[in-house]
Protein backbone atom coordinates (compact mmCIF):
# COMPACT_ATOMS: atom_id res chain seq x y z
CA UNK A 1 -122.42 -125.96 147.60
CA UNK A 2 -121.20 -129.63 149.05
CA UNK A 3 -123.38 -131.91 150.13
CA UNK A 4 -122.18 -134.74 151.85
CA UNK A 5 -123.51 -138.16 151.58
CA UNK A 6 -123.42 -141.99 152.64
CA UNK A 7 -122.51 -144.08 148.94
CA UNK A 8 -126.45 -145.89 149.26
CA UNK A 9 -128.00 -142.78 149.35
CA UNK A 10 -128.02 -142.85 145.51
CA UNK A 11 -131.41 -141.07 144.77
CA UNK A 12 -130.46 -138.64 147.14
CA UNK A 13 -126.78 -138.33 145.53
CA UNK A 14 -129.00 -138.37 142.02
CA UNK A 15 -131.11 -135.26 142.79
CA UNK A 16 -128.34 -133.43 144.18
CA UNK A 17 -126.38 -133.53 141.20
CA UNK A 18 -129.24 -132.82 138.88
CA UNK A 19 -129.81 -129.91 140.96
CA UNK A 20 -126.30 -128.88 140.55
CA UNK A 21 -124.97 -129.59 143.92
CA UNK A 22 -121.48 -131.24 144.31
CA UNK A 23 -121.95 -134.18 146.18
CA UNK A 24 -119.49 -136.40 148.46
CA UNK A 25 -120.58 -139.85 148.44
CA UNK A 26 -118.53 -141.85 151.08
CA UNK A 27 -118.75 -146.04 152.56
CA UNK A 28 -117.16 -146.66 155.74
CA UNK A 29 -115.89 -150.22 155.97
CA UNK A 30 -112.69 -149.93 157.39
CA UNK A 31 -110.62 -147.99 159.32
CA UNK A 32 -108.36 -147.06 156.14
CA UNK A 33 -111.76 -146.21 154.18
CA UNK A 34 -112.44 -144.01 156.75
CA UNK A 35 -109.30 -142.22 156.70
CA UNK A 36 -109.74 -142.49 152.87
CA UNK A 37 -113.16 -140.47 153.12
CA UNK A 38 -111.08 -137.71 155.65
CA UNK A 39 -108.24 -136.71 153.17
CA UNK A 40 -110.84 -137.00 150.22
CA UNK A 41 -113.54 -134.71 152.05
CA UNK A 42 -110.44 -132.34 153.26
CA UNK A 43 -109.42 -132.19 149.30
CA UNK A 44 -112.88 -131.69 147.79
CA UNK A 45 -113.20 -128.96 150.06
CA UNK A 46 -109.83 -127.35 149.72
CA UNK A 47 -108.03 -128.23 153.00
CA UNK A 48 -106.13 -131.16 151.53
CA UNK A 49 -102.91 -130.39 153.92
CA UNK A 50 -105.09 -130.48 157.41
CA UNK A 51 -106.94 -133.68 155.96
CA UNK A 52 -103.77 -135.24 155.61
CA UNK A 53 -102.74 -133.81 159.41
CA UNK A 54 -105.92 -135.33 160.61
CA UNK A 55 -105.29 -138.46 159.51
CA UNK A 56 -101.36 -139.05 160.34
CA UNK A 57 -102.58 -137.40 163.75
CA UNK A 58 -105.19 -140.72 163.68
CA UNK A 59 -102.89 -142.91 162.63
CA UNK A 60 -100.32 -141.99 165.04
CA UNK A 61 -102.81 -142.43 168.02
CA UNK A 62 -103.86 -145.56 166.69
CA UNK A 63 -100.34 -147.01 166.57
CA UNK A 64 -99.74 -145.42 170.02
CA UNK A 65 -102.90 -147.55 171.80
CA UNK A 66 -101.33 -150.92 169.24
CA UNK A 67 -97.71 -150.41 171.05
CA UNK A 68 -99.83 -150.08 174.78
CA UNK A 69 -101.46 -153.31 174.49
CA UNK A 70 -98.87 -155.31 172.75
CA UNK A 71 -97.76 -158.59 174.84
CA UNK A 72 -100.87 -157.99 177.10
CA UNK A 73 -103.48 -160.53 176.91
CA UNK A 74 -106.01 -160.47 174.98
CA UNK A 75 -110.09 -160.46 176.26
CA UNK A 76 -112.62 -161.87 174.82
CA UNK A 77 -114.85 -159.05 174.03
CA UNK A 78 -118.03 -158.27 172.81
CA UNK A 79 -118.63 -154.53 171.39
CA UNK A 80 -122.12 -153.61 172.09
CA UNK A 81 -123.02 -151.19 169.59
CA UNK A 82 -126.43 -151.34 170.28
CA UNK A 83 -129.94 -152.27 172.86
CA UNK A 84 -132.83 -151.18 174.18
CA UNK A 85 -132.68 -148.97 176.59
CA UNK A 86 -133.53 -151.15 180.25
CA UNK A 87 -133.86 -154.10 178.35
CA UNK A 88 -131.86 -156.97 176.61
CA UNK A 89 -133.83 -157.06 173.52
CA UNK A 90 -132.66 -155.34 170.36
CA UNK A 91 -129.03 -156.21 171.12
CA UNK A 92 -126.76 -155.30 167.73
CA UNK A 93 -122.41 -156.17 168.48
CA UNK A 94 -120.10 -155.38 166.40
CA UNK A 95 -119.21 -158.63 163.75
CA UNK A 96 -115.90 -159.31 162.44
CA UNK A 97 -115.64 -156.98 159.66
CA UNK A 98 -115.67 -152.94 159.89
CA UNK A 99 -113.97 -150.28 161.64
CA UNK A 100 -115.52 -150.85 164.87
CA UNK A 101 -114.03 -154.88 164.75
CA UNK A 102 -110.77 -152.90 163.84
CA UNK A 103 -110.18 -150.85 166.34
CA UNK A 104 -111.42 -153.26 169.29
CA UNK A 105 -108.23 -155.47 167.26
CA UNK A 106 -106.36 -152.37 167.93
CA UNK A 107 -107.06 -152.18 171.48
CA UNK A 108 -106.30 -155.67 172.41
CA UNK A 109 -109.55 -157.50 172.43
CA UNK A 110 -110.83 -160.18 170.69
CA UNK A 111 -113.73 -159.89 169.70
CA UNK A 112 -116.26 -162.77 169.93
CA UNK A 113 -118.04 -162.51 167.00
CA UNK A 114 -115.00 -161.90 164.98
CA UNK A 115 -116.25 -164.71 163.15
CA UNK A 116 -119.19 -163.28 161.26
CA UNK A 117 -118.26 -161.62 158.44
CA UNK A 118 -120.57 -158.58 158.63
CA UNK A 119 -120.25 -155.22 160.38
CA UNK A 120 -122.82 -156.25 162.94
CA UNK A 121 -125.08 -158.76 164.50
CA UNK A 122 -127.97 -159.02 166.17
CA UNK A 123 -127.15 -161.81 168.76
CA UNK A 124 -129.80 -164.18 170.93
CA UNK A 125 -128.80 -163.95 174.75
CA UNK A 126 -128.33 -167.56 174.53
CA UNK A 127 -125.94 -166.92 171.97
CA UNK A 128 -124.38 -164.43 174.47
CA UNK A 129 -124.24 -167.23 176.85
CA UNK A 130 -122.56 -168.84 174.33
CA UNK A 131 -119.71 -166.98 173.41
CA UNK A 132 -119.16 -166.04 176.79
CA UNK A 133 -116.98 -162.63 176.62
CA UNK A 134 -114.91 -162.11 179.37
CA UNK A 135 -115.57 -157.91 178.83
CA UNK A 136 -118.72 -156.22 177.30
CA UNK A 137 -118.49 -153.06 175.72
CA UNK A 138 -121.14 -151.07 174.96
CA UNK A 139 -121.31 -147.89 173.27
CA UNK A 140 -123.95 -145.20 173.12
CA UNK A 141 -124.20 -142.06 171.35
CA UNK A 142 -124.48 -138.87 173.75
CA UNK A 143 -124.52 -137.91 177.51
CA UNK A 144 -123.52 -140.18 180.17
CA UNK A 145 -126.74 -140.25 182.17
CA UNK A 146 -127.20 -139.83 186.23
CA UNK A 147 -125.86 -142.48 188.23
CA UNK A 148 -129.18 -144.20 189.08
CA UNK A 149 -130.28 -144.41 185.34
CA UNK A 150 -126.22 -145.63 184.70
CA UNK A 151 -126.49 -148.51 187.43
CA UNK A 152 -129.89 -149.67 185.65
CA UNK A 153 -128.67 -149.82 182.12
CA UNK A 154 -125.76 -151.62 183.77
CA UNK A 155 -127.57 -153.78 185.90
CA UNK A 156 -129.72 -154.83 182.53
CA UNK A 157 -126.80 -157.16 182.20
CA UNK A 158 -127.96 -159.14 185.17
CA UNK A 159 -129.66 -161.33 183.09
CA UNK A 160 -126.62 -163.34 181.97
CA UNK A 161 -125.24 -163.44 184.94
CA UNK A 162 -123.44 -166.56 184.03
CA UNK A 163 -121.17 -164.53 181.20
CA UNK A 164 -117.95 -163.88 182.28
CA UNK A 165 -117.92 -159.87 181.88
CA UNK A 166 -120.92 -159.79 183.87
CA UNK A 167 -119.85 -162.31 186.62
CA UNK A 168 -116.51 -160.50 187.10
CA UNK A 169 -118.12 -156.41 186.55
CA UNK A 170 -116.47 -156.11 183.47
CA UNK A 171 -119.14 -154.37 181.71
CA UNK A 172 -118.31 -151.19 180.82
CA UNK A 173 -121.09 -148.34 179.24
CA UNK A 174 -119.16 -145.55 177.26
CA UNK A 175 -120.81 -142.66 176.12
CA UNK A 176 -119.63 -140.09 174.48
């Protein structure tokens, strides 16, 4: 009786609600649109009190990793949000606008493309070389793999061996 939706899906969002169906439409930017989206999802579907639970529980853990990091220096990082698998080609990072660029601001990087005012980029590895990030983050959806297919993602990195992050092993692969 809910369907849930991202806000361009509007034919979708159209059909559903000539069909009847109630229909969430939500846009993630930032972090505070996200949290937006939780206590309006937990009110829509009745659960208005956990929704705002949810998100003080958030917002407390957020504040929690600010206080960690504060005074510490600051990397600079590059979020990795997306590759081919083996490869360097296809490489998206996170730009300077969006939830992901917030929360690496949270956790005490800087990031490198903090510049480019779009939620992500699709960066040449000269470019890479360029902004040289002293850490690389890069996150990927799912199971950690074995340890031999883990080394050869990470070792994909070898390419740029004159970056910083991967000079020094600070490349780190989260999955999850």
């Amino acid at each position: 009786d809910l369907v849930v939706l991202y806000g361009s899906q509007s034919e979708l969002e159209g059909q559903f609600t000539r069909a009847g169906i109630r229909v969430y439409a939500y846009r993630h930017g930032g972090v505070d649109s996200i949290l937006q989206a939780i206590r309006d999802l937990a009110r829509v579907t009745g659960h208005a009190a956990e929704g705002e639970r949810v998100v003080r529980q958030v917002q407390s853990q957020l504040a929690a990793v600010g206080m960690r990091v504060r005074g510490q220096q600051r990397p600079r990082t590059m979020l990795v949000i997306g590759r081919d698998a083996g490869a360097l080609r296809g490489v998206y990072v996170s730009g300077g606008i969006g939830f992901l660029h917030e929360l690496l601001d949270v956790a005490g990087g800087d990031d490198v493309f903090g510049d480019i005012k779009r939620e992500a980029a699709q960066p040449s590895n000269e470019t890479m070389i360029v902004r040289a990030p002293d850490v690389i983050i890069e996150l990927h959806p799912g199971e950690q793999p074995a340890a031999d297919a883990l080394q050869k993602e990470r070792a994909s990195w070898n390419l740029l061996a004159s970056v910083p992050a991967v000079r020094t092993g600070r490349v780190h692969l989260l999955y999850g």
